[in-house]
Protein backbone atom coordinates (compact mmCIF):
# COMPACT_ATOMS: atom_id res chain seq x y z
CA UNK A 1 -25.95 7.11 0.89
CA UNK A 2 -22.12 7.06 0.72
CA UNK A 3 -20.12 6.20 3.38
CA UNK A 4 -18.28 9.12 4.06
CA UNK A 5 -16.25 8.22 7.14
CA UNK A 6 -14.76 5.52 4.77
CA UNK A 7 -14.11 7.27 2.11
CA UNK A 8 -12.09 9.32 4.60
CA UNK A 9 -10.27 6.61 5.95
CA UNK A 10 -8.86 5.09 2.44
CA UNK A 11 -8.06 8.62 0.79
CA UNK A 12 -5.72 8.94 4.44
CA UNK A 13 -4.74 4.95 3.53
CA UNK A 14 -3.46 5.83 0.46
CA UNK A 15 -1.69 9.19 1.00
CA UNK A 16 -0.15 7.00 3.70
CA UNK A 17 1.19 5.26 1.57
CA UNK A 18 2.28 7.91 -0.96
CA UNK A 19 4.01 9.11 1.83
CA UNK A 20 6.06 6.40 2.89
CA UNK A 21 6.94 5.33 -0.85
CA UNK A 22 4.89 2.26 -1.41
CA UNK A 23 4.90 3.36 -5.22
CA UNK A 24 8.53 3.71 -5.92
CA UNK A 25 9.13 1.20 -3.33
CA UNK A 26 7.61 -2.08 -2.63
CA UNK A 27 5.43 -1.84 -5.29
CA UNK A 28 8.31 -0.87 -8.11
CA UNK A 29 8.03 -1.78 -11.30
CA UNK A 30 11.89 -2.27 -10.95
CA UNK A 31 11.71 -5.12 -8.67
CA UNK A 32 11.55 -8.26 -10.78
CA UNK A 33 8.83 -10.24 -8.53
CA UNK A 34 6.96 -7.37 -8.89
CA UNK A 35 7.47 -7.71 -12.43
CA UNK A 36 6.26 -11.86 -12.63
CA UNK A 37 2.80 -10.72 -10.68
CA UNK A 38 2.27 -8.73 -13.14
CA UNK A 39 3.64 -10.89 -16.44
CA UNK A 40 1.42 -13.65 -15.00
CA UNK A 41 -2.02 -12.00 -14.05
CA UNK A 42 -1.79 -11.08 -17.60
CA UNK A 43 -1.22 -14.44 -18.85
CA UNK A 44 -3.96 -15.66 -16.90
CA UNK A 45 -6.40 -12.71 -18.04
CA UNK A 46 -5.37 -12.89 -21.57
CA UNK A 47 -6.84 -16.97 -21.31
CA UNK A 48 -9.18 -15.80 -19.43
CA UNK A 49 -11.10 -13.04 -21.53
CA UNK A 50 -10.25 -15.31 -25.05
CA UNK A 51 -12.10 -18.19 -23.20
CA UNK A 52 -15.08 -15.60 -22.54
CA UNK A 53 -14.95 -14.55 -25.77
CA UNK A 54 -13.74 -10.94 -25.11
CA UNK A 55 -10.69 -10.64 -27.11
CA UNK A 56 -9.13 -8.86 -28.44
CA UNK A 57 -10.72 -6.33 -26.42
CA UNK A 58 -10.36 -3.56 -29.05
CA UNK A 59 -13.12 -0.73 -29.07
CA UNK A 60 -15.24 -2.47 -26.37
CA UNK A 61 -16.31 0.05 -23.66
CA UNK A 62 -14.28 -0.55 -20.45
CA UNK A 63 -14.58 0.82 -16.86
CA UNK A 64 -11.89 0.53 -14.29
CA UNK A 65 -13.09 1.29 -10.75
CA UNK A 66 -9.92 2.34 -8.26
CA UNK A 67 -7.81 3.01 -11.70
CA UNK A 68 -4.86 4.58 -8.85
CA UNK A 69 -2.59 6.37 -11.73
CA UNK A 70 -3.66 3.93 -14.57
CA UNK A 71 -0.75 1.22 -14.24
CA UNK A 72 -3.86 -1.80 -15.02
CA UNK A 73 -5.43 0.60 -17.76
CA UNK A 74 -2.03 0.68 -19.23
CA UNK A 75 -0.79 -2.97 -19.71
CA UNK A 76 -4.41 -3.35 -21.35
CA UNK A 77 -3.07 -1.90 -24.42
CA UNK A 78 -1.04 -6.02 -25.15
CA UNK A 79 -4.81 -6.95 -24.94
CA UNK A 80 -5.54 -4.70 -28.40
CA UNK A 81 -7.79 -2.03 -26.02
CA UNK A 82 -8.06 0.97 -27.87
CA UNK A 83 -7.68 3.73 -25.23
CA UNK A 84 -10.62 6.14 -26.44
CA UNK A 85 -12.73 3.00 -25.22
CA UNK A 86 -10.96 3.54 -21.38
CA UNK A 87 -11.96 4.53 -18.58
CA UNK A 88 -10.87 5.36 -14.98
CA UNK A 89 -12.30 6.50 -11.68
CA UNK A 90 -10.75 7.38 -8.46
CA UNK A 91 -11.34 9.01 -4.96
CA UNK A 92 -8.00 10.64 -5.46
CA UNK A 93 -7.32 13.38 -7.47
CA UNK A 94 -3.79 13.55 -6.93
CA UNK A 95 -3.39 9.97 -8.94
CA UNK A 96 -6.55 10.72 -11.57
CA UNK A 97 -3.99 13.87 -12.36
CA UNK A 98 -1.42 11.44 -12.57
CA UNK A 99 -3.06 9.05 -14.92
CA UNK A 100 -3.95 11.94 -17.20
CA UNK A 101 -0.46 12.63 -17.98
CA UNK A 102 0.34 9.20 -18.55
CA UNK A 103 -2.35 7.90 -20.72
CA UNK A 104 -3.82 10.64 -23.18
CA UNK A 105 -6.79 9.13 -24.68
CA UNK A 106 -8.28 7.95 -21.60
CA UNK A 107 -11.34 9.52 -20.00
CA UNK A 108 -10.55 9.69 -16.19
CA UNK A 109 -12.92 11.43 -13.50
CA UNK A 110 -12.58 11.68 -9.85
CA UNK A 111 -15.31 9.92 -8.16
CA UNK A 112 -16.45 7.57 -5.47
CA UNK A 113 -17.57 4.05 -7.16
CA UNK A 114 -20.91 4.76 -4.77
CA UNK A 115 -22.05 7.02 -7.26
CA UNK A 116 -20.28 6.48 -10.31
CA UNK A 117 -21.09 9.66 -13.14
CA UNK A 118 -22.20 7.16 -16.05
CA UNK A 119 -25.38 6.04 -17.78
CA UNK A 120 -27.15 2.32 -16.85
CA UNK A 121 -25.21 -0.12 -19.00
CA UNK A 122 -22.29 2.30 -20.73
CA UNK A 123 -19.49 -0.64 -20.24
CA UNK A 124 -19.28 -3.60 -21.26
CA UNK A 125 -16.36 -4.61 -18.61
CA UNK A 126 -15.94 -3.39 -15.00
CA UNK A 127 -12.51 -3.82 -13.72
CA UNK A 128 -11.98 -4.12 -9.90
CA UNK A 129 -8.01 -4.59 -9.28
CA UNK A 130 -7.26 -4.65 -5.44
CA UNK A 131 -10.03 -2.66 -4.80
CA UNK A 132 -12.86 -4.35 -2.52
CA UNK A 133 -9.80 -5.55 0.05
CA UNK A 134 -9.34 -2.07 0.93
CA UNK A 135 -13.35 -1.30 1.71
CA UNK A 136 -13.91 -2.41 5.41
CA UNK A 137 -17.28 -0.86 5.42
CA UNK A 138 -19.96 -3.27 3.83
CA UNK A 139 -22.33 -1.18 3.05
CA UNK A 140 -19.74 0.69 0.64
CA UNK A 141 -18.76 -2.44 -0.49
CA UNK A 142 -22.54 -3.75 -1.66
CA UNK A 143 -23.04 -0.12 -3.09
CA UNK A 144 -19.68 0.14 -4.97
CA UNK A 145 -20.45 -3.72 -6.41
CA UNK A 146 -24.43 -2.20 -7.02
CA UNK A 147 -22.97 0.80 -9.09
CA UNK A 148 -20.43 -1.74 -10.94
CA UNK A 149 -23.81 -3.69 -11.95
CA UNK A 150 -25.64 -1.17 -13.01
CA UNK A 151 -23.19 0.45 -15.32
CA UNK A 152 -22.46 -2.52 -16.76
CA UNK A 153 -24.50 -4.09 -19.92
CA UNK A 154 -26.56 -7.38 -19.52
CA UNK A 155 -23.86 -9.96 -20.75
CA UNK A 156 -20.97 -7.88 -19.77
CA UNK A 157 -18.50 -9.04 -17.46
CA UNK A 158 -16.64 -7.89 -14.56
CA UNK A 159 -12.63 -8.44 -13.74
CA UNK A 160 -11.78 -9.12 -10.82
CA UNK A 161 -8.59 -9.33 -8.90
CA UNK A 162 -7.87 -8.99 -5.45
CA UNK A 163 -6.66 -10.52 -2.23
CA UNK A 164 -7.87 -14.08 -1.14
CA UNK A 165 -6.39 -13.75 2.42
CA UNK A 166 -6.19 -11.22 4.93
CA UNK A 167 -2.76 -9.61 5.63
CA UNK A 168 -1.85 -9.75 9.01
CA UNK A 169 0.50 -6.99 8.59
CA UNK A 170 -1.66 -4.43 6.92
CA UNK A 171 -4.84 -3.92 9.37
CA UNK A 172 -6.23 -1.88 6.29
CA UNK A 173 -7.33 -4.73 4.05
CA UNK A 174 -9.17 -7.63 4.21
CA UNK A 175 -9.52 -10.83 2.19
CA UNK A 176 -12.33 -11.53 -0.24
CA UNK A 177 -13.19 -15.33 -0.61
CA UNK A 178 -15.80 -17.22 -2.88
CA UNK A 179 -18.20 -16.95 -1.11
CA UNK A 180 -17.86 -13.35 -0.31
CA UNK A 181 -17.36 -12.02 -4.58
CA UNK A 182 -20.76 -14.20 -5.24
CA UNK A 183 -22.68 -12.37 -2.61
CA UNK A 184 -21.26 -8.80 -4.05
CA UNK A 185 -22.60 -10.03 -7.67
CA UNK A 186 -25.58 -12.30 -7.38
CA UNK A 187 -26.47 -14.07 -10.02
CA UNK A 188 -23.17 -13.54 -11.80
CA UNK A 189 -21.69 -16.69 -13.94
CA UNK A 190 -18.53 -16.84 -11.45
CA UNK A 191 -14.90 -17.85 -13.01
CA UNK A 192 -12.29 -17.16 -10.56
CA UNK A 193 -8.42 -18.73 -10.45
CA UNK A 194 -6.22 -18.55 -7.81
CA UNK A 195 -2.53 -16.08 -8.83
CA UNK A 196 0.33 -14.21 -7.76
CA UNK A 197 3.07 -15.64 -5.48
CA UNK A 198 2.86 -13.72 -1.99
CA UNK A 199 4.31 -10.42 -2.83
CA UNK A 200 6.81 -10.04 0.16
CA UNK A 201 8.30 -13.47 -0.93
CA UNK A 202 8.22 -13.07 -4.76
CA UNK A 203 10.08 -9.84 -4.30
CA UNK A 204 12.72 -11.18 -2.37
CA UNK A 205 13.45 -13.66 -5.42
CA UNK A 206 15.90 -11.07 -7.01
CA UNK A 207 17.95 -12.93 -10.12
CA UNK A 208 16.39 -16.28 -9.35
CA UNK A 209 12.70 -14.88 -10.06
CA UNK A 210 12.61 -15.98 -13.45
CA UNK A 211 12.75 -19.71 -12.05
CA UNK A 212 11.51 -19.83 -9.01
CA UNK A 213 8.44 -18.03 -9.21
CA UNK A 214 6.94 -20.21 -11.78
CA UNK A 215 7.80 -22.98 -9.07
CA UNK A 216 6.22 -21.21 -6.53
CA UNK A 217 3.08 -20.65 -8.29
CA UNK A 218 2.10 -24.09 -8.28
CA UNK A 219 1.65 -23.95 -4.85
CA UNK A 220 -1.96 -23.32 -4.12
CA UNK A 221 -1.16 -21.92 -0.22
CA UNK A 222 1.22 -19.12 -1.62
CA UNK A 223 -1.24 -17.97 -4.52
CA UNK A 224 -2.91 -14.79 -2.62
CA UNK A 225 -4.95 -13.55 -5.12
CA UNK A 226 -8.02 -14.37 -7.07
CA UNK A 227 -8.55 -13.53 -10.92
CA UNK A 228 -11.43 -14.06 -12.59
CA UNK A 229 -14.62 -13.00 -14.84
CA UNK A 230 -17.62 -12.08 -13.49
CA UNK A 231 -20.30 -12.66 -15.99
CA UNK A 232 -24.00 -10.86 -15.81
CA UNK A 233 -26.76 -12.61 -17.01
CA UNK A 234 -27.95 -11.76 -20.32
């Protein structure tokens, strides 16, 4: 059953945000902390898939739950993804209309992750970027991690990356710890690494980002994020 209530609270969460300029503002592209999160996650992924043995990532079929207007689907192209192999889901059309535009090639449907529109075992990676902080519901959040599963292929893998703490000034997300991303995906070979500078600090770096956030990242209290690869059993 999908939780409709919540699926009504984040599509007002994120036209919220739409509507105050989240997009164009604190989350630019322009702003050059914004710019290291992203430089390093995909450092970090790039070691992390070639250690997994899923590089280049080429025509392997790929999922990306939450895909928002395809900014993750996009940077996969330095990891050699070929873009027929894509694909993207979201509860908002708006940003699925978006990602269209932006990324021909890519198959993109509008659709909650409860019920996602594929075949038992069609990918062979599940991407989840940001999106299980956002689902305060946990029923929604054990059916969106049960549809993930069962879409994905016995050996495949899931990516994960998402908040490690809660954010005291956003009431609409919640951390995910350890403990919390092994209970979503029992059984699951867990590799997880701790990223990303806090984002209200890294972009207040302005010119001195390109020094001091590589400091700052080797401190383990201001890395709020976890990456890692979710591996299902064989």
């Amino acid at each position: 059953m999908e939780a409709r209530d919540e699926v009504e609270r984040l599509a007002a969460v994120y036209a919220e945000y739409a509507r105050t300029g989240a997009p164009s503002g604190r989350w630019a592209p322009a702003n050059a902390g914004n710019r290291a999160i992203v430089a390093e996650r995909l450092r970090v992924l790039r070691a992390m898939l070639a250690a997994a043995g899923l590089l280049p990532l080429g025509t392997r079929p790929l999922l990306e739950v939450g895909c928002g207007a395809g900014d993750v689907l996009a940077s996969l192209d330095a990891l050699g993804a070929a873009r027929e192999a894509l694909t993207g889901v979201d509860l908002l059309p708006d940003l699925i209309a978006m990602a269209r535009t932006r990324l021909p090639g890519v198959r993109f449907e509008v659709a909650n992750a409860e019920r996602l529109p594929f075949d038992p075992g069609t990918y062979e990676l599940v991407l989840a970027f940001t999106v299980f902080t956002s689902i305060l519901d946990d029923g929604m959040a054990r059916r969106v991690a049960a549809e993930m599963d069962r879409v994905l292929r016995p050996g495949g893998a899931v990516v994960w990356y998402d908040f490690r703490y809660d954010n005291p000034a956003n009431p609409h997300v919640r951390g995910v710890g350890r403990d919390r991303i092994r209970a979503l995906f029992p059984g699951y070979a867990t590799h997880l690494r701790s990223v990303t500078v806090l984002p209200p600090l890294a972009r207040r770096l302005g010119r001195a980002t390109s020094w001091v956030y590589p400091l700052l990242a080797r401190l383990p209290p201001l890395r709020t994020h976890h990456l890692g690869v979710l591996r299902k059993p064989g």
